[in-house]
C-alpha atoms as a PDB file:
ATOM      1  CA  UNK A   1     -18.732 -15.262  36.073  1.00  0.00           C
ATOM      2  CA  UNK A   2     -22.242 -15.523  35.875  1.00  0.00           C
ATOM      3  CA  UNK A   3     -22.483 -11.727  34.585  1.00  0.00           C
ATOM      4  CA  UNK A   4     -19.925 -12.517  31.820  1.00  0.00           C
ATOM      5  CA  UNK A   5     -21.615 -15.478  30.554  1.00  0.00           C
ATOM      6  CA  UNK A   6     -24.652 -13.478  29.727  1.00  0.00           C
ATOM      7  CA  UNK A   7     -22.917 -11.051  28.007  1.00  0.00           C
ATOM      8  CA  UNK A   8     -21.325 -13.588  25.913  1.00  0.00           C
ATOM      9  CA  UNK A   9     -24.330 -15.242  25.184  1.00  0.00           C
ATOM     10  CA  UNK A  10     -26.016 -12.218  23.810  1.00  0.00           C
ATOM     11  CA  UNK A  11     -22.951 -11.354  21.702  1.00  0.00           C
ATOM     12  CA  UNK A  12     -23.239 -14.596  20.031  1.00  0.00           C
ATOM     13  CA  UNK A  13     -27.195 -14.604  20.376  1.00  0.00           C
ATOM     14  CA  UNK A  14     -26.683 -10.908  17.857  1.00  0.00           C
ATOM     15  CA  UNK A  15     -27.256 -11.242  14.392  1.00  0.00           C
ATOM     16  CA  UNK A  16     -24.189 -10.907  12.301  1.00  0.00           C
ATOM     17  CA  UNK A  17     -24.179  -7.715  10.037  1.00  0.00           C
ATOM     18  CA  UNK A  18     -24.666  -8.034   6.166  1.00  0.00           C
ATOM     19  CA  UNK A  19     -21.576  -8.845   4.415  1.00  0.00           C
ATOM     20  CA  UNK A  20     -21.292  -5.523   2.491  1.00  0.00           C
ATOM     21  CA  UNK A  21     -19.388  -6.181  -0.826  1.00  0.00           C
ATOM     22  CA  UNK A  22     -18.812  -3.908  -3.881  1.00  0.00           C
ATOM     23  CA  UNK A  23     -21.262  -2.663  -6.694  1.00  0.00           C
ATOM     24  CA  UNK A  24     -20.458  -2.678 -10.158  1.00  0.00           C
ATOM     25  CA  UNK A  25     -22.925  -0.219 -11.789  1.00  0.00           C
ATOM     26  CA  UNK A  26     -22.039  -1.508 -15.669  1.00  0.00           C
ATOM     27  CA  UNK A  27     -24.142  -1.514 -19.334  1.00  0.00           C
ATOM     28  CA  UNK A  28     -23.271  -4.333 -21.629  1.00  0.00           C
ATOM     29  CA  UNK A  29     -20.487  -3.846 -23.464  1.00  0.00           C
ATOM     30  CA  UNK A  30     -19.580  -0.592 -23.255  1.00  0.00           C
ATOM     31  CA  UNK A  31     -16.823   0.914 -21.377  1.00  0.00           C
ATOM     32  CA  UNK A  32     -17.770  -0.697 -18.331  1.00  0.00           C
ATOM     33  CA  UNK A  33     -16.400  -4.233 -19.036  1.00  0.00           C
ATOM     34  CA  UNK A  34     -12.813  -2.949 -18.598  1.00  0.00           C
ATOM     35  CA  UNK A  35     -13.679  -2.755 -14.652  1.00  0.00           C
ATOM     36  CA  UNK A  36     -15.459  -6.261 -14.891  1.00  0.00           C
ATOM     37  CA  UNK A  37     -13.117  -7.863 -15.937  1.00  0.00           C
ATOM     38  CA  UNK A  38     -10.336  -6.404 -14.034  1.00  0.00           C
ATOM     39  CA  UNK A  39     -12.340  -7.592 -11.217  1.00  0.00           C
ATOM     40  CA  UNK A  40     -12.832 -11.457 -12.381  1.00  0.00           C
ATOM     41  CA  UNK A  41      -9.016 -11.261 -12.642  1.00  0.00           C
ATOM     42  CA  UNK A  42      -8.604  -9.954  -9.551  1.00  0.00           C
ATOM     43  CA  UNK A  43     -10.997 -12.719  -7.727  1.00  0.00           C
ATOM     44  CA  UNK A  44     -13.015  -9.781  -6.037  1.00  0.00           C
ATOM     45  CA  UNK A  45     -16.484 -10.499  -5.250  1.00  0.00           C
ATOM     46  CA  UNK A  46     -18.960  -7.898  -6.619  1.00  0.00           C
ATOM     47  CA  UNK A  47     -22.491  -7.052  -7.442  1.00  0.00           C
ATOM     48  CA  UNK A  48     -23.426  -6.447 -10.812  1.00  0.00           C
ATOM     49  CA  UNK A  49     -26.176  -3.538 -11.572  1.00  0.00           C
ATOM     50  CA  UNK A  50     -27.391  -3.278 -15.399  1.00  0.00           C
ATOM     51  CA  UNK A  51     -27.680   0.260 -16.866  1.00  0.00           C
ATOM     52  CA  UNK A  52     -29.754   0.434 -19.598  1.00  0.00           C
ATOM     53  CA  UNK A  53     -27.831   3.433 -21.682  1.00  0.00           C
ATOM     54  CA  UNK A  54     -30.910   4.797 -23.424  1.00  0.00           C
ATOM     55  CA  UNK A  55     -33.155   5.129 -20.863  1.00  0.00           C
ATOM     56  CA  UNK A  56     -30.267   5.563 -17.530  1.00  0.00           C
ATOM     57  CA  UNK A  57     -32.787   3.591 -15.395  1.00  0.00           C
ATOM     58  CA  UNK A  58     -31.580   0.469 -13.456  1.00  0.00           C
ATOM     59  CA  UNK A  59     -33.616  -3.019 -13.662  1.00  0.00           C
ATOM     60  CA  UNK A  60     -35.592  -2.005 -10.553  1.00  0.00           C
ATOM     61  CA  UNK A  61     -36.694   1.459 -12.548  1.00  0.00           C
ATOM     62  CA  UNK A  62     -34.280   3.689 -10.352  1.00  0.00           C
ATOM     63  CA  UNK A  63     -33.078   6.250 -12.386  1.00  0.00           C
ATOM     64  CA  UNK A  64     -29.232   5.996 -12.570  1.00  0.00           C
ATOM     65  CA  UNK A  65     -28.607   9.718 -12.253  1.00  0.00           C
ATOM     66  CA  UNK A  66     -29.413   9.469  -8.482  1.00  0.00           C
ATOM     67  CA  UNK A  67     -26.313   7.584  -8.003  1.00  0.00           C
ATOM     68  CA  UNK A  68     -24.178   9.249 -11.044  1.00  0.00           C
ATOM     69  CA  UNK A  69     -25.489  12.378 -12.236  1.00  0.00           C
ATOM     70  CA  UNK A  70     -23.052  12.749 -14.933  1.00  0.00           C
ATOM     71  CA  UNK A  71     -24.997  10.150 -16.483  1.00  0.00           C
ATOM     72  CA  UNK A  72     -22.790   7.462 -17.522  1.00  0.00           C
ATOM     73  CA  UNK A  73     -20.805   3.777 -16.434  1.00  0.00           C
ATOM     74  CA  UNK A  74     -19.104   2.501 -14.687  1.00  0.00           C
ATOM     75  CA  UNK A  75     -19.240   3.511 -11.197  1.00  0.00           C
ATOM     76  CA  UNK A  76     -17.797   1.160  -8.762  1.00  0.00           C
ATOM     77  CA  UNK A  77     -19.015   1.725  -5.394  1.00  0.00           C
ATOM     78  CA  UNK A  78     -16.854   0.384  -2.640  1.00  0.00           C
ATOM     79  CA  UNK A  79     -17.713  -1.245   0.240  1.00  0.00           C
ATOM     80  CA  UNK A  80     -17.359   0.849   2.524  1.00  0.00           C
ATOM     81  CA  UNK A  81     -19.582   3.058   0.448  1.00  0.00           C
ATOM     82  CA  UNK A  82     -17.539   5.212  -1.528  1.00  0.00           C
ATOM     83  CA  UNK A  83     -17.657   5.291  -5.067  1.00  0.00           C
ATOM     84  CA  UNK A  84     -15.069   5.562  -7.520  1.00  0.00           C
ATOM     85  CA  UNK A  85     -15.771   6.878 -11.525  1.00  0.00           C
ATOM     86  CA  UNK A  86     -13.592   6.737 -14.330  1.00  0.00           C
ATOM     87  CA  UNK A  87     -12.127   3.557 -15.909  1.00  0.00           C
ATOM     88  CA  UNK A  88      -8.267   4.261 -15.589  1.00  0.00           C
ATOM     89  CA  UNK A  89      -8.950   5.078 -12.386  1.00  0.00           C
ATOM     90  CA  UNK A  90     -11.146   2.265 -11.161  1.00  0.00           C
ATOM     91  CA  UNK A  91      -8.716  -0.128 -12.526  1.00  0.00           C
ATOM     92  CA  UNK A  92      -6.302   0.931 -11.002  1.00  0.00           C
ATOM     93  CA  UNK A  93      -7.969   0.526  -7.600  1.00  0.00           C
ATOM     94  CA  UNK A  94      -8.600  -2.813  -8.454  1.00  0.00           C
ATOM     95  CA  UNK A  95      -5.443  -3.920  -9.394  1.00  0.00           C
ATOM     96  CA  UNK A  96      -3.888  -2.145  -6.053  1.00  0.00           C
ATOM     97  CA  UNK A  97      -6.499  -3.890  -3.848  1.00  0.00           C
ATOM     98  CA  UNK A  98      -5.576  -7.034  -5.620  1.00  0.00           C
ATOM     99  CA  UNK A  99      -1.713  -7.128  -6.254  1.00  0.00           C
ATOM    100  CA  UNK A 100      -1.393 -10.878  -6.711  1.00  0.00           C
ATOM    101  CA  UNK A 101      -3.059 -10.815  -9.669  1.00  0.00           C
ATOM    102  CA  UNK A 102      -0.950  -8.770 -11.126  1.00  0.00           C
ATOM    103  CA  UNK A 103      -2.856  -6.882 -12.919  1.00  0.00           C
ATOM    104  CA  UNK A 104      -0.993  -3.311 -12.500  1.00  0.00           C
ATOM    105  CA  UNK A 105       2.997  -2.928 -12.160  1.00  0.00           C
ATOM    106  CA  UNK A 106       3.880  -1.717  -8.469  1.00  0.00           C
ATOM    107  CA  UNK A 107       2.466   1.553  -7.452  1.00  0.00           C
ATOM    108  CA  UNK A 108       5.499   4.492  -7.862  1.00  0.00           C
ATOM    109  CA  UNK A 109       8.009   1.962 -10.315  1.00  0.00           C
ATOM    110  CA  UNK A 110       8.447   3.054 -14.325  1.00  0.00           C
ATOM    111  CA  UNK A 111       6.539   0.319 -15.175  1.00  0.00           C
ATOM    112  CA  UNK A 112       3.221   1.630 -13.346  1.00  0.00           C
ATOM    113  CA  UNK A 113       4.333   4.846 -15.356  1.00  0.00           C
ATOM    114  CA  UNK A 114       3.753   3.125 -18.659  1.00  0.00           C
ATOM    115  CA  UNK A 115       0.397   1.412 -17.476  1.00  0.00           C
ATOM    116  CA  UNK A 116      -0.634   4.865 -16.949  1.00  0.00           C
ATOM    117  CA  UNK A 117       0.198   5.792 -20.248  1.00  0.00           C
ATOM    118  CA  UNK A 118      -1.399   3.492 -22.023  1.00  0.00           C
ATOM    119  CA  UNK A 119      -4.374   3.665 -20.237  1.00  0.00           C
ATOM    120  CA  UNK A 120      -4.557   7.527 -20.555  1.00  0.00           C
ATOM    121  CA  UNK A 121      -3.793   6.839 -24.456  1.00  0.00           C
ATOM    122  CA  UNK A 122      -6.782   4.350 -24.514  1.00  0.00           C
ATOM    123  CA  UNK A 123      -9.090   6.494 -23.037  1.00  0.00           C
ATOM    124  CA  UNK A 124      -8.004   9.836 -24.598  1.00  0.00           C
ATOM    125  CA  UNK A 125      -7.734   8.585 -28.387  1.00  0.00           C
ATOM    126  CA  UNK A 126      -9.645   5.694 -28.794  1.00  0.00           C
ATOM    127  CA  UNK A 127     -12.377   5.201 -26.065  1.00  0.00           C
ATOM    128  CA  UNK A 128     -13.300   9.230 -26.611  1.00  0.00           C
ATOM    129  CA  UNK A 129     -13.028   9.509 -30.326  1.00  0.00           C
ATOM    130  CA  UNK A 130     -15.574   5.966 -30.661  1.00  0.00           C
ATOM    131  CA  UNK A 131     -17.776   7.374 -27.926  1.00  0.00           C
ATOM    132  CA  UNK A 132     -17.929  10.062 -30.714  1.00  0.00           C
ATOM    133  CA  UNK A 133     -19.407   7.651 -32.910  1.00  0.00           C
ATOM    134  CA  UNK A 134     -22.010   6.719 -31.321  1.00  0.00           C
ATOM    135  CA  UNK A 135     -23.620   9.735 -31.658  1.00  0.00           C
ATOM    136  CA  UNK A 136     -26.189   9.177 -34.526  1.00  0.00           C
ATOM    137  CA  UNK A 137     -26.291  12.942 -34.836  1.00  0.00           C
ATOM    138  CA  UNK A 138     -22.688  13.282 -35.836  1.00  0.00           C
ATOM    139  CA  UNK A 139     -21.900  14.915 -39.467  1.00  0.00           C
ATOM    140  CA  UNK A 140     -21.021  12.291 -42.120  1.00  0.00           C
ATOM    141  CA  UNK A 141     -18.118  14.177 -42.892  1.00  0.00           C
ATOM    142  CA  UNK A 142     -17.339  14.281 -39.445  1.00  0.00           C
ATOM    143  CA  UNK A 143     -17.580  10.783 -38.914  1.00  0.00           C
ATOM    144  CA  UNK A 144     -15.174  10.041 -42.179  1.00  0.00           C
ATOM    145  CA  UNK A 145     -13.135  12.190 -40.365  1.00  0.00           C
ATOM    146  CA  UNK A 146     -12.630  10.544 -37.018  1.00  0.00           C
ATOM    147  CA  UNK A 147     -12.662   6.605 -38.573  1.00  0.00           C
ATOM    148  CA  UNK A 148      -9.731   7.983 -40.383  1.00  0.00           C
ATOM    149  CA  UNK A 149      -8.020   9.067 -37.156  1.00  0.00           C
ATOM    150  CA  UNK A 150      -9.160   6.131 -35.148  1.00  0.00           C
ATOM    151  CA  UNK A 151      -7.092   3.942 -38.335  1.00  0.00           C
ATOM    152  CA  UNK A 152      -4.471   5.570 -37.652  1.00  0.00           C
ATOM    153  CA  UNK A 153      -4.660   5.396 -33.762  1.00  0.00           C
ATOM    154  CA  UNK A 154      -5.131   1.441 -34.741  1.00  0.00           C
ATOM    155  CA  UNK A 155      -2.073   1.195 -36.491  1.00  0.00           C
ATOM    156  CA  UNK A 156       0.239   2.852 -33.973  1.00  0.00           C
ATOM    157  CA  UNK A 157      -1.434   0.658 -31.527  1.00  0.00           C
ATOM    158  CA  UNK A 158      -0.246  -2.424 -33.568  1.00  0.00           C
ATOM    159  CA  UNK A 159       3.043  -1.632 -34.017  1.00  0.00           C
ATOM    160  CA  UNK A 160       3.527  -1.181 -30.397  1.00  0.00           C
ATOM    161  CA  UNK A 161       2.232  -4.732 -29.315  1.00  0.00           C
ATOM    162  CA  UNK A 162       4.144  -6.051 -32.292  1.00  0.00           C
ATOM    163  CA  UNK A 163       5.962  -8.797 -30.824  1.00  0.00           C
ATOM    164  CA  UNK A 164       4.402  -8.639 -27.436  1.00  0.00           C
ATOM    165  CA  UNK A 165       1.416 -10.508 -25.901  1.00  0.00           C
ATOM    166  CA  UNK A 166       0.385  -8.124 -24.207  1.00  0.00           C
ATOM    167  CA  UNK A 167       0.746  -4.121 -23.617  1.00  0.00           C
ATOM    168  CA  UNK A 168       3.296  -4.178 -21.421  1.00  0.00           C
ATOM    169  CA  UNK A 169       4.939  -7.604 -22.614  1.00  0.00           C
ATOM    170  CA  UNK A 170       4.460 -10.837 -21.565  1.00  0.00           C
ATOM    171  CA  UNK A 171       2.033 -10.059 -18.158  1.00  0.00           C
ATOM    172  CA  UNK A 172      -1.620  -9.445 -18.775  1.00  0.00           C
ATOM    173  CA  UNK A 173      -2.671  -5.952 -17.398  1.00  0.00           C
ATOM    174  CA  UNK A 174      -5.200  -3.499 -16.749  1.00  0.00           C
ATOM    175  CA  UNK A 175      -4.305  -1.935 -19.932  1.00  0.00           C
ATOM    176  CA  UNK A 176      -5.430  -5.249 -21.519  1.00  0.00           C
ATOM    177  CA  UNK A 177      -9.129  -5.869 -20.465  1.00  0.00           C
ATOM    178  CA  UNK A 178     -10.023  -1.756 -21.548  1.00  0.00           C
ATOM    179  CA  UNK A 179      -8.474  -1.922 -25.009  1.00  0.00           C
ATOM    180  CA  UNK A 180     -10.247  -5.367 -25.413  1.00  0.00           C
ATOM    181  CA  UNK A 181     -13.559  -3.754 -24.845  1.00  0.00           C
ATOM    182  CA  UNK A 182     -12.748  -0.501 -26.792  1.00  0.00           C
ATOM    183  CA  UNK A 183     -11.440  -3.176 -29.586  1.00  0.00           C
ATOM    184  CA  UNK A 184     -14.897  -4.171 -29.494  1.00  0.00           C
ATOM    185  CA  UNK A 185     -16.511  -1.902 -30.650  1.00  0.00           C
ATOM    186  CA  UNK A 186     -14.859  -1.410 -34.170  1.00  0.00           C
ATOM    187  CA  UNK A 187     -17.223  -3.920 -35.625  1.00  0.00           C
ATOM    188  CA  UNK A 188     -20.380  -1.246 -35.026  1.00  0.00           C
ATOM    189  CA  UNK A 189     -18.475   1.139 -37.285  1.00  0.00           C
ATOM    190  CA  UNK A 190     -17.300  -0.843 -40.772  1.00  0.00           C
ATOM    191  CA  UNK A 191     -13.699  -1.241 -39.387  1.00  0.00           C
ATOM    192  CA  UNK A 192     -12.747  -5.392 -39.306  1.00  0.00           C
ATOM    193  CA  UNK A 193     -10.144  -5.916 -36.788  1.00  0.00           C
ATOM    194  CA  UNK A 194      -8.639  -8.395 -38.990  1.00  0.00           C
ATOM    195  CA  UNK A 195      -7.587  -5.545 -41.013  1.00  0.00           C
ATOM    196  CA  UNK A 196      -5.212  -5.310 -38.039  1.00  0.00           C
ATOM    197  CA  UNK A 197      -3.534  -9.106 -37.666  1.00  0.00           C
ATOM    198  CA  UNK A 198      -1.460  -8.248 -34.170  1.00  0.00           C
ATOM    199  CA  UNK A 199      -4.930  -6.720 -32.050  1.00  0.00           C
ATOM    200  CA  UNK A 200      -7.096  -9.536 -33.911  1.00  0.00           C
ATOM    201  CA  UNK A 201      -4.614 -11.748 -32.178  1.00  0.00           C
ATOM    202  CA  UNK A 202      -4.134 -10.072 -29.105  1.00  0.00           C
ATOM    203  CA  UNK A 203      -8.409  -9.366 -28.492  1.00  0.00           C
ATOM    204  CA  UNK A 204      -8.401 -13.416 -28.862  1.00  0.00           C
ATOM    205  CA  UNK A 205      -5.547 -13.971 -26.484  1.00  0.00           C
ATOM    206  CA  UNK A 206      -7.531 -11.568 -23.913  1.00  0.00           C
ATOM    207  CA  UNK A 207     -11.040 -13.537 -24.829  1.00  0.00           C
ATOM    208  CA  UNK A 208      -9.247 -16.994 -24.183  1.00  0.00           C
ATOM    209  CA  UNK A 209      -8.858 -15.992 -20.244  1.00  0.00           C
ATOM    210  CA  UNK A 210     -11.504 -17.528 -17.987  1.00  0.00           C
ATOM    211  CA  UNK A 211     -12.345 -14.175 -16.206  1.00  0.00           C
ATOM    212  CA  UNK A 212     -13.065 -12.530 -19.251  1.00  0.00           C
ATOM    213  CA  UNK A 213     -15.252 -15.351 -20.944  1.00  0.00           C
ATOM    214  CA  UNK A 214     -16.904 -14.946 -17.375  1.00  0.00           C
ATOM    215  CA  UNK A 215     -17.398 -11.535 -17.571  1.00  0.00           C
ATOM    216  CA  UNK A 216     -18.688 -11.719 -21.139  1.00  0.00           C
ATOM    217  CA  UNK A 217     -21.095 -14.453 -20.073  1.00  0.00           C
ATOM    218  CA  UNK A 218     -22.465 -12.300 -16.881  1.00  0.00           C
ATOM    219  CA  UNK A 219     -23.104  -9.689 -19.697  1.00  0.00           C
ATOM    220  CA  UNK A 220     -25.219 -11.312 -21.751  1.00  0.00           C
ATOM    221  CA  UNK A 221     -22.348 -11.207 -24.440  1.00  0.00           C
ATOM    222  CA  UNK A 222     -21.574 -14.966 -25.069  1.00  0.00           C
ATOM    223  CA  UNK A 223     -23.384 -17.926 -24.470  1.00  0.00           C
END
């Protein structure tokens, strides 16, 4: 008895590990506030690390191509220490780790199908061709070029959440928080979103949630 006692006592006596919780590795703004918000909505507790874009250092002067040597955000590693890349993909994770939020469709159902789709569709035609954009080198003819394609990405977008709140109808998704932040980005370019009445309404539906004014506050994005 008296054997067991002491070897309870230093159980209890040992200090209790570190609670190890995710790591958001994020820039403000950019493609990485898909993933933050998705995990406000989700209620999952995180650590956000800034990435300043120009200079791919963190605040602490690492350099973030240690940790991602591709270069860019987000990475979201897990905390178990794995780490996951790629919006639609992260998302997705989140979503599945989180499924009373109800931010995803159920995993293998025609719904989660669609998700997919419009998440490869926001990625593929309008996250890539703005990332495009940004490149102050790009051809002014070029440029014309892709605005003219992202307007017309724009309007198919509109008439397909004509009617809807949301992507896939009335539920908020995934899909919702990373065409927000792509929406976000027309105003850098001379392209008014109020030239498109159904996403002007549907980026102010998204900004009205409570995660994603918290997100946009953690980012330095509104006061």
């Amino acid at each position: 008895m008296v054997a067991f006692a002491d070897t309870l006592s230093k159980l209890v006596s040992q200090p209790t590990p570190p609670n190890i919780i995710m790591k958001l590795y994020y820039s403000p703004g950019a493609c990485s506030l898909s993933p933050h918000i998705a995990l406000r909505e989700a209620g999952l507790e995180v650590d956000l690390i800034k990435v300043d874009p120009a200079t791919r250092r963190l605040e602490d002067g690492t350099d973030f191509l240690t940790i991602n040597p591709r270069g860019y955000v987000p990475i979201l590693v897990l905390d178990d220490g794995q780490q996951l890349s790629e919006g639609p993909a992260i998302v997705q994770y989140i979503a599945d780790r989180a499924p009373a939020a109800q931010l995803a469709p159920a995993a293998g159902s025609f719904e989660r199908t669609r998700l997919q789709e419009w998440l490869g569709f926001i990625n593929s035609e309008l996250h890539q061709n703005f990332g495009l954009l940004f490149n102050p080198a790009l051809h002014a003819s070029t440029r014309d070029t892709v605005v003219r394609k992202l307007r017309a990405r724009l309007d198919w977008v509109s008439q397909q959440i004509q009617g809807k709140r949301f992507a896939l109808g009335e539920q908020f998704s995934v899909a919702d928080g990373y065409l927000f932040a792509v929406l976000g980005w027309t105003r850098f370019f001379g392209m008014n979103l109020a030239d498109w009445p159904v996403l002007a309404e549907h980026s102010g539906r998204v900004a009205s949630r409570p995660a994603v004014q918290a997100a946009l506050r953690a980012e330095g994005l509104m006061a």
